[in-house]
Protein backbone atom coordinates (compact mmCIF):
# COMPACT_ATOMS: atom_id res chain seq x y z
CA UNK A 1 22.06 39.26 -33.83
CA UNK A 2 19.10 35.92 -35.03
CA UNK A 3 20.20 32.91 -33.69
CA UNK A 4 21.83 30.75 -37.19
CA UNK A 5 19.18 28.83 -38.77
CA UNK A 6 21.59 25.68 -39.02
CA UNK A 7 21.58 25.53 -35.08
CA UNK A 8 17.81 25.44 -34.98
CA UNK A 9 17.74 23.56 -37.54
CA UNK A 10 20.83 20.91 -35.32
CA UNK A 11 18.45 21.18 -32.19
CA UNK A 12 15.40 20.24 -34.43
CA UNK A 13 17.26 17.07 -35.60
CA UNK A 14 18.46 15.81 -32.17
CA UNK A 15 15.31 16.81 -30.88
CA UNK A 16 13.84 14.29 -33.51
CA UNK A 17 16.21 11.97 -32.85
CA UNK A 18 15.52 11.72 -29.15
CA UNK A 19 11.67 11.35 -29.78
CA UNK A 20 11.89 8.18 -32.24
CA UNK A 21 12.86 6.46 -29.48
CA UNK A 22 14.70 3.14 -30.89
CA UNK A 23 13.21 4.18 -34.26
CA UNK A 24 9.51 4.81 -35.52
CA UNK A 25 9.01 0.97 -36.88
CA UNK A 26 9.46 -0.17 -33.43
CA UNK A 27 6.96 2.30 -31.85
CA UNK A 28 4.57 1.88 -33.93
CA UNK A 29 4.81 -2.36 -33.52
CA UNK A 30 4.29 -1.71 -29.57
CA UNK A 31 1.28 0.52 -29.96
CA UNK A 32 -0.17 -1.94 -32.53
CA UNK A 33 0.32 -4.87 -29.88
CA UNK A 34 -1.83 -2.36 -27.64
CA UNK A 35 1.31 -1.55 -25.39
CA UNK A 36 2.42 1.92 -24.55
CA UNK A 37 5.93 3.50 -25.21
CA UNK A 38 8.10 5.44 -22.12
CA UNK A 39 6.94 8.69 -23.86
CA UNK A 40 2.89 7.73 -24.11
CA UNK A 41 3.31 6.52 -20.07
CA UNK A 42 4.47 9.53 -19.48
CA UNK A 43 2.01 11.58 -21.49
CA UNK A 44 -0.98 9.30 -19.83
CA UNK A 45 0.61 10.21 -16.26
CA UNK A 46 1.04 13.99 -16.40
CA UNK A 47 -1.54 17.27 -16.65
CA UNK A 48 -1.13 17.96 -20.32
CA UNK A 49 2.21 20.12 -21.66
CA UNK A 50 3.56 20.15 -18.27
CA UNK A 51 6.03 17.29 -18.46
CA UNK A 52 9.74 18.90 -18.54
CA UNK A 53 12.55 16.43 -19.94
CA UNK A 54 15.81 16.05 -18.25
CA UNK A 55 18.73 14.35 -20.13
CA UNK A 56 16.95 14.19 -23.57
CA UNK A 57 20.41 14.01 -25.09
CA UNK A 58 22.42 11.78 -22.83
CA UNK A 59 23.84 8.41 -24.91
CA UNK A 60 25.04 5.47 -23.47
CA UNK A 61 28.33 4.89 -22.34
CA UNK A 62 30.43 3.96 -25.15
CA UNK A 63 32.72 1.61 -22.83
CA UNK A 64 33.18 -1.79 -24.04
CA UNK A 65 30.44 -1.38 -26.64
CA UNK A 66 30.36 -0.10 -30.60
CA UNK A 67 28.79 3.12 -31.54
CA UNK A 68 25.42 2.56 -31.89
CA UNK A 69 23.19 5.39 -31.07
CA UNK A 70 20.92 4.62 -27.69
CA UNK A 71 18.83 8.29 -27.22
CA UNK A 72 18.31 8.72 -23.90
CA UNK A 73 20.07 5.42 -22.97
CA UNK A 74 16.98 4.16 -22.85
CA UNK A 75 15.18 5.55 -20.07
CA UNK A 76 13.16 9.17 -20.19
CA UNK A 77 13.16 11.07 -17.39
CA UNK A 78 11.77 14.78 -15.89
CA UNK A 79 9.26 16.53 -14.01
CA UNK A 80 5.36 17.85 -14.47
CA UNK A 81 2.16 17.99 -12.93
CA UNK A 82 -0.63 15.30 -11.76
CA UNK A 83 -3.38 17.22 -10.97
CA UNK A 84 -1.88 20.71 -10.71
CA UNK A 85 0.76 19.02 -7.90
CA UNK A 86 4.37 18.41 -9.05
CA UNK A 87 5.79 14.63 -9.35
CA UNK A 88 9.18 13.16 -10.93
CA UNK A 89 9.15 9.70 -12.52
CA UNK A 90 11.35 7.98 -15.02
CA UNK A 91 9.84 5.55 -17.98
CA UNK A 92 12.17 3.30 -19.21
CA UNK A 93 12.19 2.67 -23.21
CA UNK A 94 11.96 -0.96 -24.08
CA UNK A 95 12.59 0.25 -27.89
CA UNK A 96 16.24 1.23 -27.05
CA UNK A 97 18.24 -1.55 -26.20
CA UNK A 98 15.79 -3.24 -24.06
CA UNK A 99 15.83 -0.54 -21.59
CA UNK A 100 18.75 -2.10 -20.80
CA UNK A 101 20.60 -0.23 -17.60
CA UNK A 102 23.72 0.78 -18.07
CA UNK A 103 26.17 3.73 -16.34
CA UNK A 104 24.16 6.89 -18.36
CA UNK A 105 20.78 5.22 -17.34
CA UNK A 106 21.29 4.63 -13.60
CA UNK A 107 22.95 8.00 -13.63
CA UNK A 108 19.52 9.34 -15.43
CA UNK A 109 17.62 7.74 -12.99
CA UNK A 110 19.60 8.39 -9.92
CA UNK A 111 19.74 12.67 -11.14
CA UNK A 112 16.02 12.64 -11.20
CA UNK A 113 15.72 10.73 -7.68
CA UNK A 114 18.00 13.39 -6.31
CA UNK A 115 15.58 16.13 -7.90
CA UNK A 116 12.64 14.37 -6.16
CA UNK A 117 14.43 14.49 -2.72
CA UNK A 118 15.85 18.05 -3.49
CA UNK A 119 12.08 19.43 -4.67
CA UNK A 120 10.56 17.40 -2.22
CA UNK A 121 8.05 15.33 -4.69
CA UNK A 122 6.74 11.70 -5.50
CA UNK A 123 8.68 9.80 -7.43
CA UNK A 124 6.75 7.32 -10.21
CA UNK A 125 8.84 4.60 -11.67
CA UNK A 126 7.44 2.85 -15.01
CA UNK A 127 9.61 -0.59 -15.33
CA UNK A 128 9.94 -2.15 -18.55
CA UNK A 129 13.71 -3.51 -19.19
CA UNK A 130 15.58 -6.31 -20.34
CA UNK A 131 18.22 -6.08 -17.25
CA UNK A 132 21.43 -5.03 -16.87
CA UNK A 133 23.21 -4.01 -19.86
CA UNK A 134 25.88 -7.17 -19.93
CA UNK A 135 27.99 -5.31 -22.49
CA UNK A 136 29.17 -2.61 -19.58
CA UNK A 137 29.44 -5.36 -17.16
CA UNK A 138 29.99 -4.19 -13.08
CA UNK A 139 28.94 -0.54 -14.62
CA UNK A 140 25.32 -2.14 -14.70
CA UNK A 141 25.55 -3.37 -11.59
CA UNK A 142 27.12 -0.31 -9.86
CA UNK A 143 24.47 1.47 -11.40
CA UNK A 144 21.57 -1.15 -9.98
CA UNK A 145 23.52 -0.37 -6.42
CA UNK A 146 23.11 3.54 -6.45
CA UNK A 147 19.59 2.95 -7.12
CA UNK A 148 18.66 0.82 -4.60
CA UNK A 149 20.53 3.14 -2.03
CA UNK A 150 18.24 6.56 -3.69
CA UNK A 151 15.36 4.24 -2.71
CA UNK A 152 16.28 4.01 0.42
CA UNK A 153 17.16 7.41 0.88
CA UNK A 154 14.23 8.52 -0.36
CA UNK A 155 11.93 5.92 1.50
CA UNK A 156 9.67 7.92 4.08
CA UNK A 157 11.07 11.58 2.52
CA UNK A 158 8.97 11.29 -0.73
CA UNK A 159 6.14 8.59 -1.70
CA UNK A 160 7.43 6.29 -4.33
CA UNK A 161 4.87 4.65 -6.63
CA UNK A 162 6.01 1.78 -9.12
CA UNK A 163 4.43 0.60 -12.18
CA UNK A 164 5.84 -2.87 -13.70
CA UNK A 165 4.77 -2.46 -17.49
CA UNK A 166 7.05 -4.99 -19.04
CA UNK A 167 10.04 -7.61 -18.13
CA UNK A 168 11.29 -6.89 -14.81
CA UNK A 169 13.79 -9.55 -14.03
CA UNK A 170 16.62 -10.36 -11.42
CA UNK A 171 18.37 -7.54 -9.71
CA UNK A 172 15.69 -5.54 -11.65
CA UNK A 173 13.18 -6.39 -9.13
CA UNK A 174 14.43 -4.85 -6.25
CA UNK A 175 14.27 -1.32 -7.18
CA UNK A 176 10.33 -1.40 -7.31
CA UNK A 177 10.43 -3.64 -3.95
CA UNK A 178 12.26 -0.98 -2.20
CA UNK A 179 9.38 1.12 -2.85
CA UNK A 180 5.81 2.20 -1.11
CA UNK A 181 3.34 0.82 -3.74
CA UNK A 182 3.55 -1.30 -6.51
CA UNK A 183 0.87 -1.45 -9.98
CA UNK A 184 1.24 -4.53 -12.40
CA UNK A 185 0.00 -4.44 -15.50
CA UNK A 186 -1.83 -7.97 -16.36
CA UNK A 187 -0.53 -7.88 -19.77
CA UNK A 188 2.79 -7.96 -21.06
CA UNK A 189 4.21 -7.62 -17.38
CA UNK A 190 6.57 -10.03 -15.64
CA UNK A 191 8.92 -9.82 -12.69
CA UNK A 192 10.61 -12.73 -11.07
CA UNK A 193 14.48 -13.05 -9.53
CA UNK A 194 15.21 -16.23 -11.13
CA UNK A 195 12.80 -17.44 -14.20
CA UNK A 196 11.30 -20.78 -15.34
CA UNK A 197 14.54 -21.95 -16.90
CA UNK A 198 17.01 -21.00 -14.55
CA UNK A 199 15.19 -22.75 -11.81
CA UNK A 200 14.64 -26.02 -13.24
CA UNK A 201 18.33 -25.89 -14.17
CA UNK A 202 19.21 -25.13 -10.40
CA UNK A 203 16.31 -27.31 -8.52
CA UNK A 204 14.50 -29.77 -11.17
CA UNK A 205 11.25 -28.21 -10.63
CA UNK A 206 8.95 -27.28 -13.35
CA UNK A 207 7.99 -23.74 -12.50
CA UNK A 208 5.49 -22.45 -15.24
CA UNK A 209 6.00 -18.60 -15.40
CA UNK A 210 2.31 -18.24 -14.03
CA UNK A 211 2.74 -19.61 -11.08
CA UNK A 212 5.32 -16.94 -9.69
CA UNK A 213 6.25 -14.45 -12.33
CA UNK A 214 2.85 -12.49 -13.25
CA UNK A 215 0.34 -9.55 -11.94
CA UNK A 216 -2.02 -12.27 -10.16
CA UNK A 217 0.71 -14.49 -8.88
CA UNK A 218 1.79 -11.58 -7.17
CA UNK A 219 -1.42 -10.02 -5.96
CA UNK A 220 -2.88 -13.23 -4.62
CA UNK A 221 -0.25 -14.79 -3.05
CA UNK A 222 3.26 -13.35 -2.70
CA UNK A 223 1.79 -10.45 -1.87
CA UNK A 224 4.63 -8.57 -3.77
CA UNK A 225 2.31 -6.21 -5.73
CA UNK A 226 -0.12 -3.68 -4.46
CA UNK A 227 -2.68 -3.15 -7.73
CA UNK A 228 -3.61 -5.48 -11.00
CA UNK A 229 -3.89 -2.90 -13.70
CA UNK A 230 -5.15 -4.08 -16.65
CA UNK A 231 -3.23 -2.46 -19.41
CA UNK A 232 -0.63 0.41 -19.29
CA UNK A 233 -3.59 2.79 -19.43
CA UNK A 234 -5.01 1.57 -16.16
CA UNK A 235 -2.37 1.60 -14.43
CA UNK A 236 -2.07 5.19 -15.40
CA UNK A 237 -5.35 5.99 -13.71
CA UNK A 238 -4.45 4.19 -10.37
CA UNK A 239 -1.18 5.78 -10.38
CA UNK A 240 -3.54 9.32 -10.37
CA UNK A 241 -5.69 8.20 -7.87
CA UNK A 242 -3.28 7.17 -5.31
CA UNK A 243 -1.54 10.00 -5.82
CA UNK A 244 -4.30 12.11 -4.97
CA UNK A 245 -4.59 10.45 -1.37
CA UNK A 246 -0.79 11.35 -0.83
CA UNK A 247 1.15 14.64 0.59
CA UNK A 248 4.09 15.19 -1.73
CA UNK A 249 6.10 14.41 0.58
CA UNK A 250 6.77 13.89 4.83
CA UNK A 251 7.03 17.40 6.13
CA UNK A 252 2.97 18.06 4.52
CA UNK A 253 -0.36 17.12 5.23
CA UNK A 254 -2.27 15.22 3.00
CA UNK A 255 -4.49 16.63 0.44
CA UNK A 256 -7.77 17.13 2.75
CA UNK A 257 -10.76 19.01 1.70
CA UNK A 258 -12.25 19.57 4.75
CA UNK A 259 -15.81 21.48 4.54
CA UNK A 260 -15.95 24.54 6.78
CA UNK A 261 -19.37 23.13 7.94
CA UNK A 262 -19.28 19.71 10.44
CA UNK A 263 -21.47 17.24 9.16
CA UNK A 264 -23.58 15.18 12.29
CA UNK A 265 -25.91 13.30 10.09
CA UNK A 266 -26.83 10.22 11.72
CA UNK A 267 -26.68 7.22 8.97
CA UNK A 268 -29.23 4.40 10.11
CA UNK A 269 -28.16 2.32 6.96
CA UNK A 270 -24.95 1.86 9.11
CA UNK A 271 -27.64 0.00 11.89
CA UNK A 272 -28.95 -2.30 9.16
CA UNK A 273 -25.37 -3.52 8.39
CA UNK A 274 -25.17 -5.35 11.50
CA UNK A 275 -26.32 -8.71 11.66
CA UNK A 276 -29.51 -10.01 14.09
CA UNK A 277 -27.59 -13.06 14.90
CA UNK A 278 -24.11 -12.60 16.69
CA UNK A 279 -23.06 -15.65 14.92
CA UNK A 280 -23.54 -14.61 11.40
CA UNK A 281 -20.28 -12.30 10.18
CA UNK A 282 -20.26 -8.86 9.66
CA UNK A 283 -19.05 -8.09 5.91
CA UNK A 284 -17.15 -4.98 6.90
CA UNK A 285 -16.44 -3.54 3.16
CA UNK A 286 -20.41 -2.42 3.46
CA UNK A 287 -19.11 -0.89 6.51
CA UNK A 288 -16.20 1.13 4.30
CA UNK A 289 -18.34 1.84 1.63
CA UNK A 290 -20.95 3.82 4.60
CA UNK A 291 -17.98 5.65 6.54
CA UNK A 292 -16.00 7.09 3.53
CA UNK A 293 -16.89 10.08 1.26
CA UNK A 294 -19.28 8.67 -1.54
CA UNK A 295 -18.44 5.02 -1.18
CA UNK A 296 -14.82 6.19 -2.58
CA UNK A 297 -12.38 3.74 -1.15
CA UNK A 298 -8.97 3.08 -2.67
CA UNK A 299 -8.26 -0.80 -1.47
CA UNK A 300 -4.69 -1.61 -1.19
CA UNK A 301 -3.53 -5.14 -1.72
CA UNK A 302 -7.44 -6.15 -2.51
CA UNK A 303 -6.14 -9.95 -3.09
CA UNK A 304 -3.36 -10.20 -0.66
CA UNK A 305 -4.72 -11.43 3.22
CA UNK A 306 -8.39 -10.76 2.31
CA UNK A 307 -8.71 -11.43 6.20
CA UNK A 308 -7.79 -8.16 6.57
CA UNK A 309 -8.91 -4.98 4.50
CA UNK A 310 -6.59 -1.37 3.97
CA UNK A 311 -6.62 1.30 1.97
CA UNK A 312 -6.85 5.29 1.64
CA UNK A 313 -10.49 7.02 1.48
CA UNK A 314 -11.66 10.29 3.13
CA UNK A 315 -13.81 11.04 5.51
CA UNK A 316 -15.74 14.59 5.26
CA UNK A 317 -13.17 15.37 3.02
CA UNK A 318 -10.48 14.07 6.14
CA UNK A 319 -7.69 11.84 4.06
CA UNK A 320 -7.00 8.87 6.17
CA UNK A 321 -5.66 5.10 6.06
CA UNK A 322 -8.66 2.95 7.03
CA UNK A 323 -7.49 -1.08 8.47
CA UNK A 324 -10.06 -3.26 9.09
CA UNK A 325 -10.58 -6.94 9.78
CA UNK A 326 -12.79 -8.52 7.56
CA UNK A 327 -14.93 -11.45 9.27
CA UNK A 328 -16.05 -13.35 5.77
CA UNK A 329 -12.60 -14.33 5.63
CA UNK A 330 -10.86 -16.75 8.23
CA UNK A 331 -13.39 -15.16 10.54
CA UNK A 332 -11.24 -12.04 10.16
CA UNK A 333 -8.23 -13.67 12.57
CA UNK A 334 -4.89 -11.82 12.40
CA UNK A 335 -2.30 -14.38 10.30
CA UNK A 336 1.05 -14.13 9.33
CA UNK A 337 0.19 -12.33 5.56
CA UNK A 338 -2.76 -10.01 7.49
CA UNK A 339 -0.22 -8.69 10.24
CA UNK A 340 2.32 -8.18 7.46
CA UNK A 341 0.01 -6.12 5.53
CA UNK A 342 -1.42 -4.08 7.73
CA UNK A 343 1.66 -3.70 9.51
CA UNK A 344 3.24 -1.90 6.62
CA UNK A 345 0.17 0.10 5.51
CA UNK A 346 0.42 1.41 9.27
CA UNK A 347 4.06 2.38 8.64
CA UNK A 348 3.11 3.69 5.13
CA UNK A 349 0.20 6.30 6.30
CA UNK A 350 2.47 7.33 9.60
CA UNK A 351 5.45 8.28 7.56
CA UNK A 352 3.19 10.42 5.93
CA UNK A 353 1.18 11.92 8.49
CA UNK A 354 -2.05 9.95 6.96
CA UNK A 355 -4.54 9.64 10.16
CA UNK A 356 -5.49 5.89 11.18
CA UNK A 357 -8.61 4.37 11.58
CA UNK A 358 -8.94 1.21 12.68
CA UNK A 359 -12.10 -1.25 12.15
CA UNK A 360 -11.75 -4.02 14.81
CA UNK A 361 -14.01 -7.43 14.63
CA UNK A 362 -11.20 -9.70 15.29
CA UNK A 363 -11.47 -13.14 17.09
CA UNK A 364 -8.40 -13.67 17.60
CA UNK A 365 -5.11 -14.42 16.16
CA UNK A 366 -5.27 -17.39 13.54
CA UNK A 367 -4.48 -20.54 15.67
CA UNK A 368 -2.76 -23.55 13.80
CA UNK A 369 0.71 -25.37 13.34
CA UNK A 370 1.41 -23.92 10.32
CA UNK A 371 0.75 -20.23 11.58
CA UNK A 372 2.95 -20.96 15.19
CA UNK A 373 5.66 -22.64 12.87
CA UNK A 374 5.59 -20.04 9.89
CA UNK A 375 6.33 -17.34 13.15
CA UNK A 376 2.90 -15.48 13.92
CA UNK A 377 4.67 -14.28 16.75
CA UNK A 378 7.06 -12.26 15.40
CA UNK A 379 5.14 -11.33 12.42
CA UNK A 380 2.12 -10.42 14.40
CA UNK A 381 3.98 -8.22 16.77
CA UNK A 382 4.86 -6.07 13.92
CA UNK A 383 1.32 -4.86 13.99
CA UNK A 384 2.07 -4.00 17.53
CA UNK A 385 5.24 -2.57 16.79
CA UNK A 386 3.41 -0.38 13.70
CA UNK A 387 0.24 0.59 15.90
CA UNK A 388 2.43 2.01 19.39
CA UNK A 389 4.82 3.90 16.99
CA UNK A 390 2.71 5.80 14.98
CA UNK A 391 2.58 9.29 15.93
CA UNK A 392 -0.66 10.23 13.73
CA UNK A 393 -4.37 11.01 14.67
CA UNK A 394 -5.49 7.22 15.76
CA UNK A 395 -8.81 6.51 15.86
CA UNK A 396 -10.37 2.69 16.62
CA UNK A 397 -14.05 1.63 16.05
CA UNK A 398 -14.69 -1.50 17.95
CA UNK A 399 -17.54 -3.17 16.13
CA UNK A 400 -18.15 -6.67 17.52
CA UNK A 401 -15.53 -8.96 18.73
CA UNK A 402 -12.42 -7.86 20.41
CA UNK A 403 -10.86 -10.52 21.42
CA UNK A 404 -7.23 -11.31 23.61
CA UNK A 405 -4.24 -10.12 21.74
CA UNK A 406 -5.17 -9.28 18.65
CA UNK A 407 -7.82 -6.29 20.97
CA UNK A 408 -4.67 -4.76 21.62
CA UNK A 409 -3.19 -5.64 17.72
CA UNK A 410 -5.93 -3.48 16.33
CA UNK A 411 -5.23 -0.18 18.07
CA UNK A 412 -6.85 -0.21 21.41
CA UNK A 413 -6.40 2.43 23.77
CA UNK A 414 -3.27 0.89 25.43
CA UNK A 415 -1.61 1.25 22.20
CA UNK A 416 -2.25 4.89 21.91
CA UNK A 417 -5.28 5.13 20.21
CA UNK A 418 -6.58 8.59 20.26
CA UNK A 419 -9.78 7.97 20.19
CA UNK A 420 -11.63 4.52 20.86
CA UNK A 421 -15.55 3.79 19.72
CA UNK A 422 -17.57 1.26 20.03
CA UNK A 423 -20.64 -0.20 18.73
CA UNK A 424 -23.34 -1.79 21.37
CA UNK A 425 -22.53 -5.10 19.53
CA UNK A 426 -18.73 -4.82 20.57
CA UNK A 427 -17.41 -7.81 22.99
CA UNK A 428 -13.81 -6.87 24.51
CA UNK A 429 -12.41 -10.00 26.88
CA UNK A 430 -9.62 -12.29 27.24
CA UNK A 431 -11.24 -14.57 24.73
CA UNK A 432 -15.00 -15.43 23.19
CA UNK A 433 -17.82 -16.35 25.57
CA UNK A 434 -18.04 -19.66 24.62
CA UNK A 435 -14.80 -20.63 25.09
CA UNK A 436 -14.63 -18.89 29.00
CA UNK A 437 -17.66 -20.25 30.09
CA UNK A 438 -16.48 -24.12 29.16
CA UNK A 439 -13.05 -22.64 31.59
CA UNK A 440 -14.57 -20.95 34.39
CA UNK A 441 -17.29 -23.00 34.89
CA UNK A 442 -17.18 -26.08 33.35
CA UNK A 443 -18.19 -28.18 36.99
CA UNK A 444 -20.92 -25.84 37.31
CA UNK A 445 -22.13 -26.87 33.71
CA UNK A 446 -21.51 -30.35 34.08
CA UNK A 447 -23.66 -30.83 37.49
CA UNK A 448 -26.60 -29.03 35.97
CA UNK A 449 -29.83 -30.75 35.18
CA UNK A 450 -29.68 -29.06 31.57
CA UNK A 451 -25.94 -28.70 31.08
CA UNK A 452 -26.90 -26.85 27.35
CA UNK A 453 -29.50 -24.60 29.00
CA UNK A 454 -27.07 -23.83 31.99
CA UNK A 455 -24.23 -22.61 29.39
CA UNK A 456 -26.69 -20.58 27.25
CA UNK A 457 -27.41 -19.04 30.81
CA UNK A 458 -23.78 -18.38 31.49
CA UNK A 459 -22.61 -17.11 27.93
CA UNK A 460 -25.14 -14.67 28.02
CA UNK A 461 -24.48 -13.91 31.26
CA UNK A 462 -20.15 -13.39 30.63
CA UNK A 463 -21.44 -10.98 27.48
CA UNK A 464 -23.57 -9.24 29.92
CA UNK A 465 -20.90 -8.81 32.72
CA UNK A 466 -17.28 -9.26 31.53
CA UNK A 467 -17.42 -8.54 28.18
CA UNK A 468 -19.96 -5.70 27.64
CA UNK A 469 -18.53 -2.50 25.63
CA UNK A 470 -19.73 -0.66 28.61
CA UNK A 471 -17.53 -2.10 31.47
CA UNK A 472 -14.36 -1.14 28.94
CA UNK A 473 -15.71 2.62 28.85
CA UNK A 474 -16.53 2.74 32.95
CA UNK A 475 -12.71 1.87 33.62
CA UNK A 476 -12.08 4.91 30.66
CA UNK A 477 -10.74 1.78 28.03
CA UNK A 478 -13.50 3.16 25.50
CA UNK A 479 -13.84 7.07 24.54
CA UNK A 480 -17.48 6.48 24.33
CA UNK A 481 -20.40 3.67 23.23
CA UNK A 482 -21.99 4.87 19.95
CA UNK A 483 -24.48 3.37 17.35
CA UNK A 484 -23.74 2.39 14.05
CA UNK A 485 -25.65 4.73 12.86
CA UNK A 486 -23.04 7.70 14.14
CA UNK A 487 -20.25 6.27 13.64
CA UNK A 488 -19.14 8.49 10.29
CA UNK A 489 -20.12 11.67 12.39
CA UNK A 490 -18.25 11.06 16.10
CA UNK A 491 -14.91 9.87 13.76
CA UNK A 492 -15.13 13.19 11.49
CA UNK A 493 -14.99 14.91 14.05
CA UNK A 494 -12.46 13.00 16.21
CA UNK A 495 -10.36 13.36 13.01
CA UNK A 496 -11.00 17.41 13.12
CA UNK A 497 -10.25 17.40 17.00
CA UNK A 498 -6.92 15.06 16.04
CA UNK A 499 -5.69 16.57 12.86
CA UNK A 500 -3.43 19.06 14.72
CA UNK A 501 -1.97 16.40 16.89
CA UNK A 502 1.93 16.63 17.79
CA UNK A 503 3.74 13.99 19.61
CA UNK A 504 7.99 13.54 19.39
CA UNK A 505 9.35 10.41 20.73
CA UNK A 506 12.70 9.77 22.69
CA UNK A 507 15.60 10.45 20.33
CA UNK A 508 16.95 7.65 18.84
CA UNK A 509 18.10 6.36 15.00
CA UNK A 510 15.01 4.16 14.70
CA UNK A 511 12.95 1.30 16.61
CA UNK A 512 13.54 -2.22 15.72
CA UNK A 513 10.54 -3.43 13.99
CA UNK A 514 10.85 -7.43 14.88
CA UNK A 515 11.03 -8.15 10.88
């Protein structure tokens, strides 16, 4: 017996219904402004036709609030493909209500996050809402709540990637802080917890929205966001790439394509990187750009701490997290924002079996008043804390200088490095030659005849003696001395030695990161 015609012809209208969004005029006024709708992100995100809807029908909760039709409650929601591999995400609807949240949209939301841990796949949030839906009152925030605790649930189970696209705004803001990576869109974006108005009302001060609310405010210095995008589109595309550097979810590898044949190649453009004079910084992005596949290096946080440099690139088709200081800025010293940000990329790439390796040319920690009083104690021993508790492949290339605490910061041996390099330009000591010549032997410098002459004599000497690459490796502190030039081929295949490495820890709920 044929399905009626009048049903089809029901399911054809709701169907319509659902894809208007909050009605045609509206779309078509956001794509005119150059701005995406939840149904275009979605269609930009995902491998074409594979995107399957849940809760196409659900309407808001009619509690408190008139009859007005909300499809979707203002949030779409489902599964597909990026790139053949299964991920969830959500993309709110600024045409219905705002993308207000109410009950039916947290409960969307919080379904689909319970899919993702279920099915054991990323989960992509694309932000653009008004808030909580004031008209259902503590519903809205109840609903914010069992959000926030499915991000935490889901925090080192499945990546979570999200993408502010529009006004994300008080409580709002903590959903895509809870997550692993976070892609602003430069226009059309904001997210603050308290905005221009509300905090001159509660402080006096003039706070332009600029200054703390937008894509490069958070980039550059709160450090909030992980990638600018510059339109809806482009975040899109980042969203794809990272995702293509990421397992689906803990229990996997990540998505290596490792050639069956082991490349030795030596590279003797890595040689001419290296500076004649010692004094002259090393820019280590040229570095990068040498030891990854094709110069293709995803940079994390490219604005944030430029001191220090992370991101996700592969290595003979190895996927790993590279962390690297970067001398052209602050000398490439470890400061509070630098040991924060590399101390959660560390976490990041362990949680999901991504291997380390680490790029050290590091003076030092950043000295100063500020840095002692803003606590670069506790913040740098979080990159202590991140380094000794990651149970992945760890591989360290010491380049140049290696210097007291922050030697041991970057990954050496002592803190379980699997594998430690280092160039003949590396210097590992208590501190820079300079500085322990003018300590041990500052009498002997001033009787000389030619006290300048005499420390020249004696700094080359300390390199020579006490801080040679080569007295590190005799007492088995260095896996081996290599040149530049094969550095990409000994850490391929440290990384193909590594990648089946195993290690369990004492049981326990979980170290205490000093936070």
């Amino acid at each position: 017996m044929a399905i009626r015609n009048e049903l089809l012809e029901e399911l054809d209208a709701r169907r319509k219904d659902a894809l208007a969004c909050g009605g045609l005029d509206k779309l078509e006024k956001r794509r005119q402004k150059g701005l995406l709708c939840a149904r275009d992100r979605l269609d930009g995100l995902y491998d074409s036709g594979s995107f399957q809807e849940a809760g196409m029908h659900v309407d808001h909760d009619t509690t408190g609030m008139d009859h007005k039709k909300m499809p979707g409650d203002g949030v779409v929601t489902g599964v597909g493909n990026v790139d053949g591999r299964p991920v969830a995400a959500f993309s709110q609807d600024f045409t219905v209500s705002g993308g207000s949240l109410g009950r039916m949209h947290a409960k969307k939301i919080c379904d689909l996050m319970e899919t993702a841990s279920n099915l054991g796949v990323p989960v992509v949030a694309i932000n653009d809402s008004g808030g909580a839906r004031i008209q259902e009152a503590v519903h809205s925030l109840s609903g914010y709540g069992q959000v926030f605790y499915r991000n935490v649930e889901l925090s080192g189970l499945v990546p979570q990637i999200a993408i502010i696209a529009g006004p994300c705004a008080g409580g709002a803001a903590y959903s895509p802080a809870l997550m692993d990576f976070l892609i602003m869109t430069r226009k059309g974006a904001q997210m603050f917890i308290c905005g221009p108005d509300v905090i001159k009302a509660a402080t006096g001060q003039e706070a332009p929205i600029e200054m703390f609310g937008t894509a490069d405010a958070h980039a550059s210095v709160s450090g909030n966001i992980h990638f600018i995008a510059n339109d809806d589109k482009h975040a899109l595309e980042i969203t794809r790439k990272l995702l293509s550097f990421l397992p689906l979810n803990n229990m996997q590898d990540p998505p290596h394509r490792i050639p069956s044949a082991v490349n030795v190649a030596a590279d003797d453009g890595m040689n001419a990187l290296v500076p004649e004079d010692i004094k002259n910084p090393l820019d280590v992005s040229k570095v990068i750009a040498r030891l990854v596949d094709g110069g293709d290096f995803l940079e994390v946080q490219r604005d944030f701490a430029k001191n220090i440099i992370v991101g996700f690139g592969r290595i003979d088709g190895m996927v790993v997290g590279i962390i690297a200081n970067q001398p052209m800025v602050k000398a490439g010293t470890l400061d509070v924002d630098s040991s924060d940000k590399g101390a959660r990329f560390i976490r990041f790439c362990n949680a999901f079996n991504i291997p380390l390796v680490t790029l050290v040319d590091i003076p030092g920690f950043m000295p100063g008043l500020a840095q002692e009083r803003g606590g670069i104690i506790r913040h740098g021993a979080k990159m202590l804390f991140s380094y000794a508790a990651a149970t992945v492949p760890k591989i360290t290339v010491i380049l140049r200088k290696a210097y007291g605490g922050a030697y041991l910061a970057m990954c050496s041996k002592d803190m379980g490095a699997d594998f430690v390099f280092a160039w003949p330009t590396a210097e590992i000591a208590v501190m820079g030659a300079e500085g322990a010549v003018r300590v041990i032997y500052k009498k002997e410098i001033e009787a000389a005849e030619d006290p300048k002459a005499k420390e020249a004599e004696l700094i080359a000497m300390y390199r020579k003696e006490f801080a040679s690459p080569y007295q590190a490796a005799e007492h088995g502190m260095i896996t081996d001395v290599i040149a530049p030039s094969e550095t990409r081929s000994r850490v391929s295949l440290a990384l193909r030695i590594s990648l089946t490495k195993r290690l369990t820890r004492p049981p326990k709920k979980h170290g205490l990161i000093p936070l």
